[in-house]
Protein backbone atom coordinates (compact mmCIF):
# COMPACT_ATOMS: atom_id res chain seq x y z
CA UNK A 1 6.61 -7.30 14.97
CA UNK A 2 7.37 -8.85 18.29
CA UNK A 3 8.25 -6.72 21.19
CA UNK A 4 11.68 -5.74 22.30
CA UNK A 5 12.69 -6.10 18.22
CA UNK A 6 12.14 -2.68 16.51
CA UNK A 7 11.96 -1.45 13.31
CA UNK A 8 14.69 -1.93 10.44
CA UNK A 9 16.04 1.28 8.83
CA UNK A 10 17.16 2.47 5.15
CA UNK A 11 20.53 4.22 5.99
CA UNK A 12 22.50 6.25 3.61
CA UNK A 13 25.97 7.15 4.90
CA UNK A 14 27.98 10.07 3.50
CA UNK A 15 31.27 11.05 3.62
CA UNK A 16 34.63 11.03 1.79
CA UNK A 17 36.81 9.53 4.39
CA UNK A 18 36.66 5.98 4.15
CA UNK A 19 37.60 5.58 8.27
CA UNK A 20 34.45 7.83 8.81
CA UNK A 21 32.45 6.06 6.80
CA UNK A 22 32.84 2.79 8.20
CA UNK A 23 33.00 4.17 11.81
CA UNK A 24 29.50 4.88 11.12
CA UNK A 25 28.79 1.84 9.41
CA UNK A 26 29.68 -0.21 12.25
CA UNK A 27 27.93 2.09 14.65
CA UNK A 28 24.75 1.62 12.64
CA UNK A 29 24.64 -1.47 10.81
CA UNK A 30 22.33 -3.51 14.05
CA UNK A 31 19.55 -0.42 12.78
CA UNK A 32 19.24 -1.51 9.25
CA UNK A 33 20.25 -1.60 5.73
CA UNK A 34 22.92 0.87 4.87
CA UNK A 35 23.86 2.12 1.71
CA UNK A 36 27.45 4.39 1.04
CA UNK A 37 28.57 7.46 -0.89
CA UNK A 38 31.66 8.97 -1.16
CA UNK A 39 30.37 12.68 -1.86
CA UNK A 40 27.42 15.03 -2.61
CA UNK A 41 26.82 14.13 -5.94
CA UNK A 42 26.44 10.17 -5.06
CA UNK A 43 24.34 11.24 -1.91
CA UNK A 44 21.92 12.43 -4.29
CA UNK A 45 22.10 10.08 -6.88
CA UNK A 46 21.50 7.39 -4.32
CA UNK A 47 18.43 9.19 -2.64
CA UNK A 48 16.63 9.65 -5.98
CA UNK A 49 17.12 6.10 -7.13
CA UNK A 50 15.83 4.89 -3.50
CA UNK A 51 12.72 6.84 -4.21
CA UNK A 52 12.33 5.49 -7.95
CA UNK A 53 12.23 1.91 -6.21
CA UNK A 54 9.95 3.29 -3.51
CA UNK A 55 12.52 2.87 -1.16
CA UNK A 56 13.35 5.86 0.18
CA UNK A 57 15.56 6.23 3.11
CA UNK A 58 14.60 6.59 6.55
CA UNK A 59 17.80 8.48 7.49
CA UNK A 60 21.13 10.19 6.33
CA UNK A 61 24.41 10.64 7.98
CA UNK A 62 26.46 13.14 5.65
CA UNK A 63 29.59 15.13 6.20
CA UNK A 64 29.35 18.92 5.25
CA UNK A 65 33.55 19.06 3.65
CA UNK A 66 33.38 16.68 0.76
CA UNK A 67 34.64 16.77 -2.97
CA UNK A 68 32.44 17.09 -6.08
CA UNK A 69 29.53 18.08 -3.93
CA UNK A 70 29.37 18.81 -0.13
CA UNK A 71 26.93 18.66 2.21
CA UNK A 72 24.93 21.49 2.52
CA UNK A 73 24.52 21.33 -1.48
CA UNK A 74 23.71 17.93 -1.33
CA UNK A 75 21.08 18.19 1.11
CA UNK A 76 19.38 21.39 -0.99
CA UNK A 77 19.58 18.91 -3.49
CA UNK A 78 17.54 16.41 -1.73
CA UNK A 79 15.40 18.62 -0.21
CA UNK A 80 14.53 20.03 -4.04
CA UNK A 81 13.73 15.90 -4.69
CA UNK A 82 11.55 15.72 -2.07
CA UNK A 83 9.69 18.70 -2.76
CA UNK A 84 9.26 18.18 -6.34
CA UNK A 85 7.65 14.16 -4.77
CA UNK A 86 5.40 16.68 -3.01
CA UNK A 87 7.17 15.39 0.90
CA UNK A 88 7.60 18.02 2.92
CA UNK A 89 7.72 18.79 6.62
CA UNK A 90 7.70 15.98 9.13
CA UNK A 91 7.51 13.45 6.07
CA UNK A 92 11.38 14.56 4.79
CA UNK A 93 14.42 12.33 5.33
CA UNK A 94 15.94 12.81 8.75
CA UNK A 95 19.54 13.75 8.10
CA UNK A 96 22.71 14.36 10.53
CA UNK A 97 24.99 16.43 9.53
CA UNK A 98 28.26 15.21 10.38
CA UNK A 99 31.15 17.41 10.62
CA UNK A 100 34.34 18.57 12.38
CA UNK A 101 33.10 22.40 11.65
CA UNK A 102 31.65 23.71 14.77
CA UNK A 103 31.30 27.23 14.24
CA UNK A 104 28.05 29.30 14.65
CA UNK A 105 27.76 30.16 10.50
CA UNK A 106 28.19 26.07 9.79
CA UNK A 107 25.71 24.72 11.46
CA UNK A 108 23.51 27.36 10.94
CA UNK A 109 23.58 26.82 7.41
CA UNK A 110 23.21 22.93 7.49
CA UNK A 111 19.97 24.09 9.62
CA UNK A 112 18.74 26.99 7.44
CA UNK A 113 20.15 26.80 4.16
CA UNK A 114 20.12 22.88 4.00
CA UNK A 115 17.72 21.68 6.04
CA UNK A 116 19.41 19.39 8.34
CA UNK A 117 17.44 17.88 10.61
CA UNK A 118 20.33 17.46 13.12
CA UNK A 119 23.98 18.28 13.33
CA UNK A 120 27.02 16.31 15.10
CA UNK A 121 30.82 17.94 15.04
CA UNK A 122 33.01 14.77 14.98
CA UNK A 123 35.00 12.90 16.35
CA UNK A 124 31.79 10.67 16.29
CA UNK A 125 30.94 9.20 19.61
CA UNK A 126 28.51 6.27 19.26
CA UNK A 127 26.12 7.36 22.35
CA UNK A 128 25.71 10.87 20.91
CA UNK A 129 24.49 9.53 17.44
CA UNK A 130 21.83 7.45 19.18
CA UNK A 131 20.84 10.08 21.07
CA UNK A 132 20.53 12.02 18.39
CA UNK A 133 18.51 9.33 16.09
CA UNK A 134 16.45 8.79 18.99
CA UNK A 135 16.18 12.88 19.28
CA UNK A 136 15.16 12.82 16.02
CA UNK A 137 12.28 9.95 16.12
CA UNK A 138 14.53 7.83 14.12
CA UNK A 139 15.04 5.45 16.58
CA UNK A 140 12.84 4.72 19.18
């Protein structure tokens, strides 16, 4: 790859609101290819179908409050997938929690329970989600 271009990403967005969901599309579409769900339950469904074409992603953004499946079931979810692939540790999806929750119990659970890799409360502010990604060793 030539210098100064870096690496594409596989990008699963997550969440119910379609405003938030293409505030983060436009925030992340110059980092790769970027796939949307609505809820939990597509979330997943979209993870395990990226890993039966051996295309799994390299990062999720997902809100927590969502209908049919929220976050922090969706993620145990994908965690469960990955674990039953045999990935685990450093080798698991990065994911971002997204939410406008910002008390201790959340994000403790998106950390603990979940397995989040990193949690944002909204309003999203594009500098912070680099940071983050870049936190993360998503983007370098």
């Amino acid at each position: 790859m030539p210098s100064g271009q870096r690496a594409k990403l596989k990008i699963l967005i997550v969440e119910d609101d379609i405003m938030g969901r293409q505030m983060l599309h436009d925030i992340l579409e110059e980092y790769g290819a970027i796939d949307l769900a609505a809820n939990g339950e597509e979330a997943v469904q979209a993870f395990r179908a990226a890993w039966l074409k051996d295309e799994p992603y390299d990062l999720l953004c997902m809100d927590i409050v969502m209908p049919v499946l929220d976050g922090n079931e969706a993620l145990i979810k994908i965690r469960e997938i990955e674990l039953s692939l045999g990935i685990i540790g450093s080798e698991e999806v990065k994911v971002i929690m997204i939410s406008a929750l910002d008390d201790a119990k959340t994000v403790d659970k998106a950390y603990s329970k979940g397995g989040a890799t990193a949690y944002i409360v909204k309003p999203i502010e594009k500098e912070r989600l680099l940071d983050e990604m870049c936190a993360i060793g998503v983007l370098v």
